[in-house]
Structures are given as C-alpha cells and as structure tokens.
PDB file of N, CA and C in Angstrom:
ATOM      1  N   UNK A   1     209.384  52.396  -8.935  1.00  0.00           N
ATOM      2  CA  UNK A   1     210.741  52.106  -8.546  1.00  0.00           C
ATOM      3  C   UNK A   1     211.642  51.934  -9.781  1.00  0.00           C
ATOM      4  N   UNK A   2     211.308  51.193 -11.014  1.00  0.00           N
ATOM      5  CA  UNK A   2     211.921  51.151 -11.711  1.00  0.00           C
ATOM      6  C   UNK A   2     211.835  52.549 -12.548  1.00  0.00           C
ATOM      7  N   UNK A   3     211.009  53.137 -13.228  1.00  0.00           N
ATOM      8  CA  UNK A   3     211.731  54.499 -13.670  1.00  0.00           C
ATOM      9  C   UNK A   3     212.641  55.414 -12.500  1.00  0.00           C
ATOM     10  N   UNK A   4     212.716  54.977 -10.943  1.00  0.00           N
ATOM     11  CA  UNK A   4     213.688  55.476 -10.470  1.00  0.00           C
ATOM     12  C   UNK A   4     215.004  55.355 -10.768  1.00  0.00           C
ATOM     13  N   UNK A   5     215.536  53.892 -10.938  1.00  0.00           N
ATOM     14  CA  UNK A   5     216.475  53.450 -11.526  1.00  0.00           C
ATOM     15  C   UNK A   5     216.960  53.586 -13.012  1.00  0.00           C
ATOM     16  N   UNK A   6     215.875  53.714 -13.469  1.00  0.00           N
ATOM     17  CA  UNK A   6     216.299  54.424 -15.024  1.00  0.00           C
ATOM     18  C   UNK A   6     217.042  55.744 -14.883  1.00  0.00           C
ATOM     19  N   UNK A   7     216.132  56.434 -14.089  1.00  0.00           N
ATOM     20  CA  UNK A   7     216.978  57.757 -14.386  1.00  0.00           C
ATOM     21  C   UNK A   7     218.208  58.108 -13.689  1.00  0.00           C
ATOM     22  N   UNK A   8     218.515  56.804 -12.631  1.00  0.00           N
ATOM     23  CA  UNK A   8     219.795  56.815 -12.337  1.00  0.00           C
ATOM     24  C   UNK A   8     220.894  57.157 -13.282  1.00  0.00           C
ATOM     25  N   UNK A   9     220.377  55.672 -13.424  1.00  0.00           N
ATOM     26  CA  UNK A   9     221.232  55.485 -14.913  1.00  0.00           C
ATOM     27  C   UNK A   9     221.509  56.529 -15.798  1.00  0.00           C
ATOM     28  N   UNK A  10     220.641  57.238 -16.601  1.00  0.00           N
ATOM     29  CA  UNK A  10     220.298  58.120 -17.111  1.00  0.00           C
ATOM     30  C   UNK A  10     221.521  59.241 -16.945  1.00  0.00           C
ATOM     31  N   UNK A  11     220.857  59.222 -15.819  1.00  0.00           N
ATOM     32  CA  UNK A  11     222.328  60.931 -15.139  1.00  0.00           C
ATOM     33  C   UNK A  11     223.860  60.358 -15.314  1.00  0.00           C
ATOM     34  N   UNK A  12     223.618  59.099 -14.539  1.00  0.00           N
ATOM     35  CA  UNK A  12     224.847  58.530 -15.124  1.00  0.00           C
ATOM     36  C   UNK A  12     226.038  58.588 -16.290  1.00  0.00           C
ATOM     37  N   UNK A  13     224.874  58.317 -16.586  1.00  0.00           N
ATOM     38  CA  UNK A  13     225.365  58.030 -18.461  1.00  0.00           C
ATOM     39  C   UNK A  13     225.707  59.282 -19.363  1.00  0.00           C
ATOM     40  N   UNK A  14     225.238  60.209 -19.135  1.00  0.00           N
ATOM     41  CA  UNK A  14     224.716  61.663 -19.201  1.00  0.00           C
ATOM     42  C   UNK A  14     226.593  62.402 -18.789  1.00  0.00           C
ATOM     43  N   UNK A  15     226.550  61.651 -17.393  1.00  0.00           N
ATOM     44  CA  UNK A  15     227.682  62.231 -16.522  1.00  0.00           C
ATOM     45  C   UNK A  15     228.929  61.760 -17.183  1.00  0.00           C
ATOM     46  N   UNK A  16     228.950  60.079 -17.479  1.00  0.00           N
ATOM     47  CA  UNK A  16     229.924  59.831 -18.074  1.00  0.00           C
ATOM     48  C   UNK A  16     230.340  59.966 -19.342  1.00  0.00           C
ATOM     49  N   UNK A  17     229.590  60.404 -20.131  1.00  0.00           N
ATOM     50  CA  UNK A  17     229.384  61.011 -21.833  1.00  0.00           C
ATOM     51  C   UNK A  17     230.656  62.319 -21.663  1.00  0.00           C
ATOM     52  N   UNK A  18     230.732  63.287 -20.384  1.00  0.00           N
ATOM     53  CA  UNK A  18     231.235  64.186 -20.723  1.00  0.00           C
ATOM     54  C   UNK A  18     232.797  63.719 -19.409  1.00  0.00           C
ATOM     55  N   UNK A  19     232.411  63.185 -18.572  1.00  0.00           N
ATOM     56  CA  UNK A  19     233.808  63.090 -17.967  1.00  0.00           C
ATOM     57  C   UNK A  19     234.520  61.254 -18.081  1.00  0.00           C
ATOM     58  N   UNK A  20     236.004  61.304 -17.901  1.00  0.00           N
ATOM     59  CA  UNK A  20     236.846  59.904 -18.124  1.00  0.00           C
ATOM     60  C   UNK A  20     236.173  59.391 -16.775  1.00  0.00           C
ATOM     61  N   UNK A  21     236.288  58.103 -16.595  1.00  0.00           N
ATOM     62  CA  UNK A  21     236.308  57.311 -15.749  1.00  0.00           C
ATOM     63  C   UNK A  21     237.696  55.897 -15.998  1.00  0.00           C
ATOM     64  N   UNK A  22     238.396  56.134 -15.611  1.00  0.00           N
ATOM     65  CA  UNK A  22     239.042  54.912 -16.237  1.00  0.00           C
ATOM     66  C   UNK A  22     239.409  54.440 -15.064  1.00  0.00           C
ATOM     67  N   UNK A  23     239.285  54.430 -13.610  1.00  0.00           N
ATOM     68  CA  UNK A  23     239.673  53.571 -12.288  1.00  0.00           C
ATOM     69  C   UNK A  23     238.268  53.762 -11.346  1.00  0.00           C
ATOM     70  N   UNK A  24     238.405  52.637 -10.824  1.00  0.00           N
ATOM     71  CA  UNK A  24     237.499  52.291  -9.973  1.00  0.00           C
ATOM     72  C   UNK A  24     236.347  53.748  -8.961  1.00  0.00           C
ATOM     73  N   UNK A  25     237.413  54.348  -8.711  1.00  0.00           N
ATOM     74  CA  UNK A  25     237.329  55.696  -7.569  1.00  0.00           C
ATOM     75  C   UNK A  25     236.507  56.924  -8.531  1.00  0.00           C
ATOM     76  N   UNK A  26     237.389  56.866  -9.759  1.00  0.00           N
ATOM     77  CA  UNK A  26     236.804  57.992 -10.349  1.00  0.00           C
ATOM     78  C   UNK A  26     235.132  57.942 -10.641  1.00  0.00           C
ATOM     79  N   UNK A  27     235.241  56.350 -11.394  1.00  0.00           N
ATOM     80  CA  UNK A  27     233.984  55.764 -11.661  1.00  0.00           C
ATOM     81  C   UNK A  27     233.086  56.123 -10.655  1.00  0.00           C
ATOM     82  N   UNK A  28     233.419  55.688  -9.199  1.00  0.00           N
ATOM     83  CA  UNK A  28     232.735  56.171  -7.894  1.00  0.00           C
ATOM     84  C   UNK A  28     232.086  57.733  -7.805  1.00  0.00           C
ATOM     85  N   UNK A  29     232.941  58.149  -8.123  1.00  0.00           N
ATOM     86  CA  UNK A  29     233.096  59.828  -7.542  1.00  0.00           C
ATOM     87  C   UNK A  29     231.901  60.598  -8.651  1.00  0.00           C
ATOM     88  N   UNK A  30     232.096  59.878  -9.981  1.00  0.00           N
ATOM     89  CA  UNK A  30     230.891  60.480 -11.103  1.00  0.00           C
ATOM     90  C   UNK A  30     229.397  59.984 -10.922  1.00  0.00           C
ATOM     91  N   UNK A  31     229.269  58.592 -10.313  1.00  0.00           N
ATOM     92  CA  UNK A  31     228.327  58.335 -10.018  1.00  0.00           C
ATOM     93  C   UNK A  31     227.623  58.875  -8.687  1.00  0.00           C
ATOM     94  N   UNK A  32     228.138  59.167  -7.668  1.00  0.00           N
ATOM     95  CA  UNK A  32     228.035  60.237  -6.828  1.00  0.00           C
ATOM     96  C   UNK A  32     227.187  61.332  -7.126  1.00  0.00           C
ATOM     97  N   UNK A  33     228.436  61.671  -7.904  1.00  0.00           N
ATOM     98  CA  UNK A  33     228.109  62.866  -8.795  1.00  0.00           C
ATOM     99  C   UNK A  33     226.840  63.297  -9.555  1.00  0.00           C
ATOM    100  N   UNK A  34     226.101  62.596 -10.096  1.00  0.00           N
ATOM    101  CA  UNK A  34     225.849  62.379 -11.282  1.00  0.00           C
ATOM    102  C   UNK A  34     224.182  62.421 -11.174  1.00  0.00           C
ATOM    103  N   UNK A  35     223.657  62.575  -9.419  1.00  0.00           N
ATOM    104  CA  UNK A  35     222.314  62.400  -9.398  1.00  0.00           C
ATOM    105  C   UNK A  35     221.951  62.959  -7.669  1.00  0.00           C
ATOM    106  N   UNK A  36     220.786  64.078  -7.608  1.00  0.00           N
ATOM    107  CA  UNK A  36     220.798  64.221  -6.426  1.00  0.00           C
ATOM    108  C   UNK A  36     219.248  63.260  -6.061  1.00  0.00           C
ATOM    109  N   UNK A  37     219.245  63.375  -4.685  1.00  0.00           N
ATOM    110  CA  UNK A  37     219.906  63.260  -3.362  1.00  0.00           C
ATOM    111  C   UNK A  37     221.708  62.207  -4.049  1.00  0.00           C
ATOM    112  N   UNK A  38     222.559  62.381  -3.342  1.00  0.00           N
ATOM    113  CA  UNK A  38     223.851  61.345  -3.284  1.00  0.00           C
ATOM    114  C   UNK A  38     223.277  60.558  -3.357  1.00  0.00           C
ATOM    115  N   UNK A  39     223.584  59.467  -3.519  1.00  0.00           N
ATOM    116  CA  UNK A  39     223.859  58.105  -3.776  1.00  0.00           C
ATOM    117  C   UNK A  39     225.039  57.334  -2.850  1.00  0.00           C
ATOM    118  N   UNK A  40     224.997  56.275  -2.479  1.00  0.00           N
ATOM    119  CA  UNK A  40     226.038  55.560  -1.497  1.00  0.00           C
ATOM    120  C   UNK A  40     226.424  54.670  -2.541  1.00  0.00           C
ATOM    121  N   UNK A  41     227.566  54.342  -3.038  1.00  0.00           N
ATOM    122  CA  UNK A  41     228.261  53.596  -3.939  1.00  0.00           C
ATOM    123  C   UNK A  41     229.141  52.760  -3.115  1.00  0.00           C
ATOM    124  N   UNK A  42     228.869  51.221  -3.576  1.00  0.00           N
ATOM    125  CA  UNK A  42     229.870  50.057  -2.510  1.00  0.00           C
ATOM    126  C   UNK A  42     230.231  49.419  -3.295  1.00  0.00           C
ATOM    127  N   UNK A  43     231.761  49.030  -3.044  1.00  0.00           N
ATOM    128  CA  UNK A  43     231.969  48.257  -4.209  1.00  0.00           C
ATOM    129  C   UNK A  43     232.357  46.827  -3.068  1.00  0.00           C
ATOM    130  N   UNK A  44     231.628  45.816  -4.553  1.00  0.00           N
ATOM    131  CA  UNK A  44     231.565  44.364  -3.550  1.00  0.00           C
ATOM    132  C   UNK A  44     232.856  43.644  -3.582  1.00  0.00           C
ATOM    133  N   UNK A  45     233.523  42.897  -3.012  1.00  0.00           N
ATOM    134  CA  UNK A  45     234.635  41.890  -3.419  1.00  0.00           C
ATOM    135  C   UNK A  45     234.153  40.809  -3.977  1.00  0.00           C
ATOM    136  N   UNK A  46     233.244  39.971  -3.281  1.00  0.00           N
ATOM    137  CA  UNK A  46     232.550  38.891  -3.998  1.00  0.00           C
ATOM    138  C   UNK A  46     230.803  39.032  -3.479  1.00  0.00           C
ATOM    139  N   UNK A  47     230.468  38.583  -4.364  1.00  0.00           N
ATOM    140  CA  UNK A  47     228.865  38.031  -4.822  1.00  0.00           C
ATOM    141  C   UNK A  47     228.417  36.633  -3.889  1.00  0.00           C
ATOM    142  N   UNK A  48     227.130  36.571  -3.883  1.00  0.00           N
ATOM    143  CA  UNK A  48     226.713  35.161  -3.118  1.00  0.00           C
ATOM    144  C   UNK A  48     226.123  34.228  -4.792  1.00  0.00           C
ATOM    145  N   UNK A  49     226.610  33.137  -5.273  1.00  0.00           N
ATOM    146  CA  UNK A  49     226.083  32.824  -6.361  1.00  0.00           C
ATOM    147  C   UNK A  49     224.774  32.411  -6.120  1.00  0.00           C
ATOM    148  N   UNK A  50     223.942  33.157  -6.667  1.00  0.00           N
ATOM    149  CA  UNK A  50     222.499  33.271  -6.266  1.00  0.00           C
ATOM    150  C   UNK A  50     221.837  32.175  -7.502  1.00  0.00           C
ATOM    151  N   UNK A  51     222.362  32.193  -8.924  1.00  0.00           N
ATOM    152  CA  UNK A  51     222.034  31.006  -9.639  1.00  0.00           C
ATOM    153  C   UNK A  51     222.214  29.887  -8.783  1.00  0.00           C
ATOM    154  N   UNK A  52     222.943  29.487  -8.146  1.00  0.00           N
ATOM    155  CA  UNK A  52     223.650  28.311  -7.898  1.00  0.00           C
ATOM    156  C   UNK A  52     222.100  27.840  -6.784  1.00  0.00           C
ATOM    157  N   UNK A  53     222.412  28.687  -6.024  1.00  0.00           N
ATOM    158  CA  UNK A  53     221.074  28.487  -4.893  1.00  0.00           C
ATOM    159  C   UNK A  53     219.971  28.087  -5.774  1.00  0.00           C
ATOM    160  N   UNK A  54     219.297  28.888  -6.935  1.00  0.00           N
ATOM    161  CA  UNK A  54     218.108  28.604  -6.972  1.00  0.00           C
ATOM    162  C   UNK A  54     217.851  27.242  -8.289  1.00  0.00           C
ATOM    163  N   UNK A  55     219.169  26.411  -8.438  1.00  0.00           N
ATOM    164  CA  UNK A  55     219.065  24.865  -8.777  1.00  0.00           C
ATOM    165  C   UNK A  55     218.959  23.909  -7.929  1.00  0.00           C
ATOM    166  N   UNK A  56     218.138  23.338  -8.194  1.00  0.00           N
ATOM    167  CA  UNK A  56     217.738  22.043  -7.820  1.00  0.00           C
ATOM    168  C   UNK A  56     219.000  20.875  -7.704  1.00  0.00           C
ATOM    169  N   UNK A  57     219.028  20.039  -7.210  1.00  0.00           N
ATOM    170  CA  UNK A  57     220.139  19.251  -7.198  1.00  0.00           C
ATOM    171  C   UNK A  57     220.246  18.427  -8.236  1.00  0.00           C
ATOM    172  N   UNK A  58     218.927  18.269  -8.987  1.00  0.00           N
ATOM    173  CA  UNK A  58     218.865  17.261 -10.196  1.00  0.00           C
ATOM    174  C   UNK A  58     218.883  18.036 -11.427  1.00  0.00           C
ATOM    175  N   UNK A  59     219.050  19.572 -11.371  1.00  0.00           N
ATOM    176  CA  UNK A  59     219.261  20.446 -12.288  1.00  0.00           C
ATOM    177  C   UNK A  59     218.222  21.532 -12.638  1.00  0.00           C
ATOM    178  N   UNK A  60     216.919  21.139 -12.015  1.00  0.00           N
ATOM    179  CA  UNK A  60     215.903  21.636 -12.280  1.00  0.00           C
ATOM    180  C   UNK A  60     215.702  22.781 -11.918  1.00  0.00           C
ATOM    181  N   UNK A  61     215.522  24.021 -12.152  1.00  0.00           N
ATOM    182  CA  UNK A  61     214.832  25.371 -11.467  1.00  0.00           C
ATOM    183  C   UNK A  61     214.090  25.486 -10.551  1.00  0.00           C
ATOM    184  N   UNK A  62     214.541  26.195  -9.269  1.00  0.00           N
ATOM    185  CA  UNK A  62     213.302  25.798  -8.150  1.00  0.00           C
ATOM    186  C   UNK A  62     212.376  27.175  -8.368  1.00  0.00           C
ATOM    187  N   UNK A  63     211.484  27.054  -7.829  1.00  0.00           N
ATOM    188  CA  UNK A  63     210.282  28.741  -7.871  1.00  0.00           C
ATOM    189  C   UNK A  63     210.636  29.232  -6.401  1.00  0.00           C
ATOM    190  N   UNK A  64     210.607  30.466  -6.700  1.00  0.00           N
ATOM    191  CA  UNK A  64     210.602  31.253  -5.790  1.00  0.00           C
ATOM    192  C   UNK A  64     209.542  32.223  -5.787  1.00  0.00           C
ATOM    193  N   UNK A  65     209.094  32.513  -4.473  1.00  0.00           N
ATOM    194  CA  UNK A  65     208.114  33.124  -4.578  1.00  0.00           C
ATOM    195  C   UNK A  65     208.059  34.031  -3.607  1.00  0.00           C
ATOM    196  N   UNK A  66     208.009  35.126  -4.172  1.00  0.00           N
ATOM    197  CA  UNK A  66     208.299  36.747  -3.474  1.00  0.00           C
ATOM    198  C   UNK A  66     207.257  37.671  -2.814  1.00  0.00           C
ATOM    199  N   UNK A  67     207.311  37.754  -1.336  1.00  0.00           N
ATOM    200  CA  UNK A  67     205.721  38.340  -1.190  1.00  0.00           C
ATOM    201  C   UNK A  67     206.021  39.720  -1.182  1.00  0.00           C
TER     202      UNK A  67
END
C-alpha cells in the first residue's frame, strides 16, 4: 500500500514539475491528471483534531491499538 502512495505522489510531482498550479481547482485537475486509474480528489473544510482525541486529560498519550 505504501509504495502505492509513493508513486502517487511520484506522478504527481512529475506532473507538477512541468505544469502551474497556483489555485485550488487547477491543483485538482493535475492531480487527476497525473495518475491512472483517476483518482477522486476532495477537498476538506475542516479536519477532526485527531491529536486532541488521542490525549489523555492529564496530558499523557493514550495507545491505540489498530487491528
């Protein structure tokens, strides 16, 4: 999974080396672009603060554990 995501990136980067991106849409449209199968690109308004969740109330780091 993760060298999948590398080579996202990759094309990406690749893509944006030769074309501008300077607004949101365009940015969209190259990343699209930029890798087959398409890609679905979303852009978020806000985030869930996911640090925030995983403190403890006394400051401490809680574990999480991922099956």
């Amino acid at each position: 999974m993760h060298d999948h995501i590398d080579q996202v990136f990759c094309r990406f980067s690749k893509k944006l080396a030769r074309c501008d991106a300077f607004t949101l849409p365009t940015t969209c449209k190259l990343i699209i672009e930029a890798y087959t199968p398409k890609l679905e690109v979303q852009h978020l308004d806000e985030v869930y603060d996911f640090k925030r969740f995983c403190v403890d109330g006394d400051g401490t780091q809680c574990i999480m554990v991922l099956a």
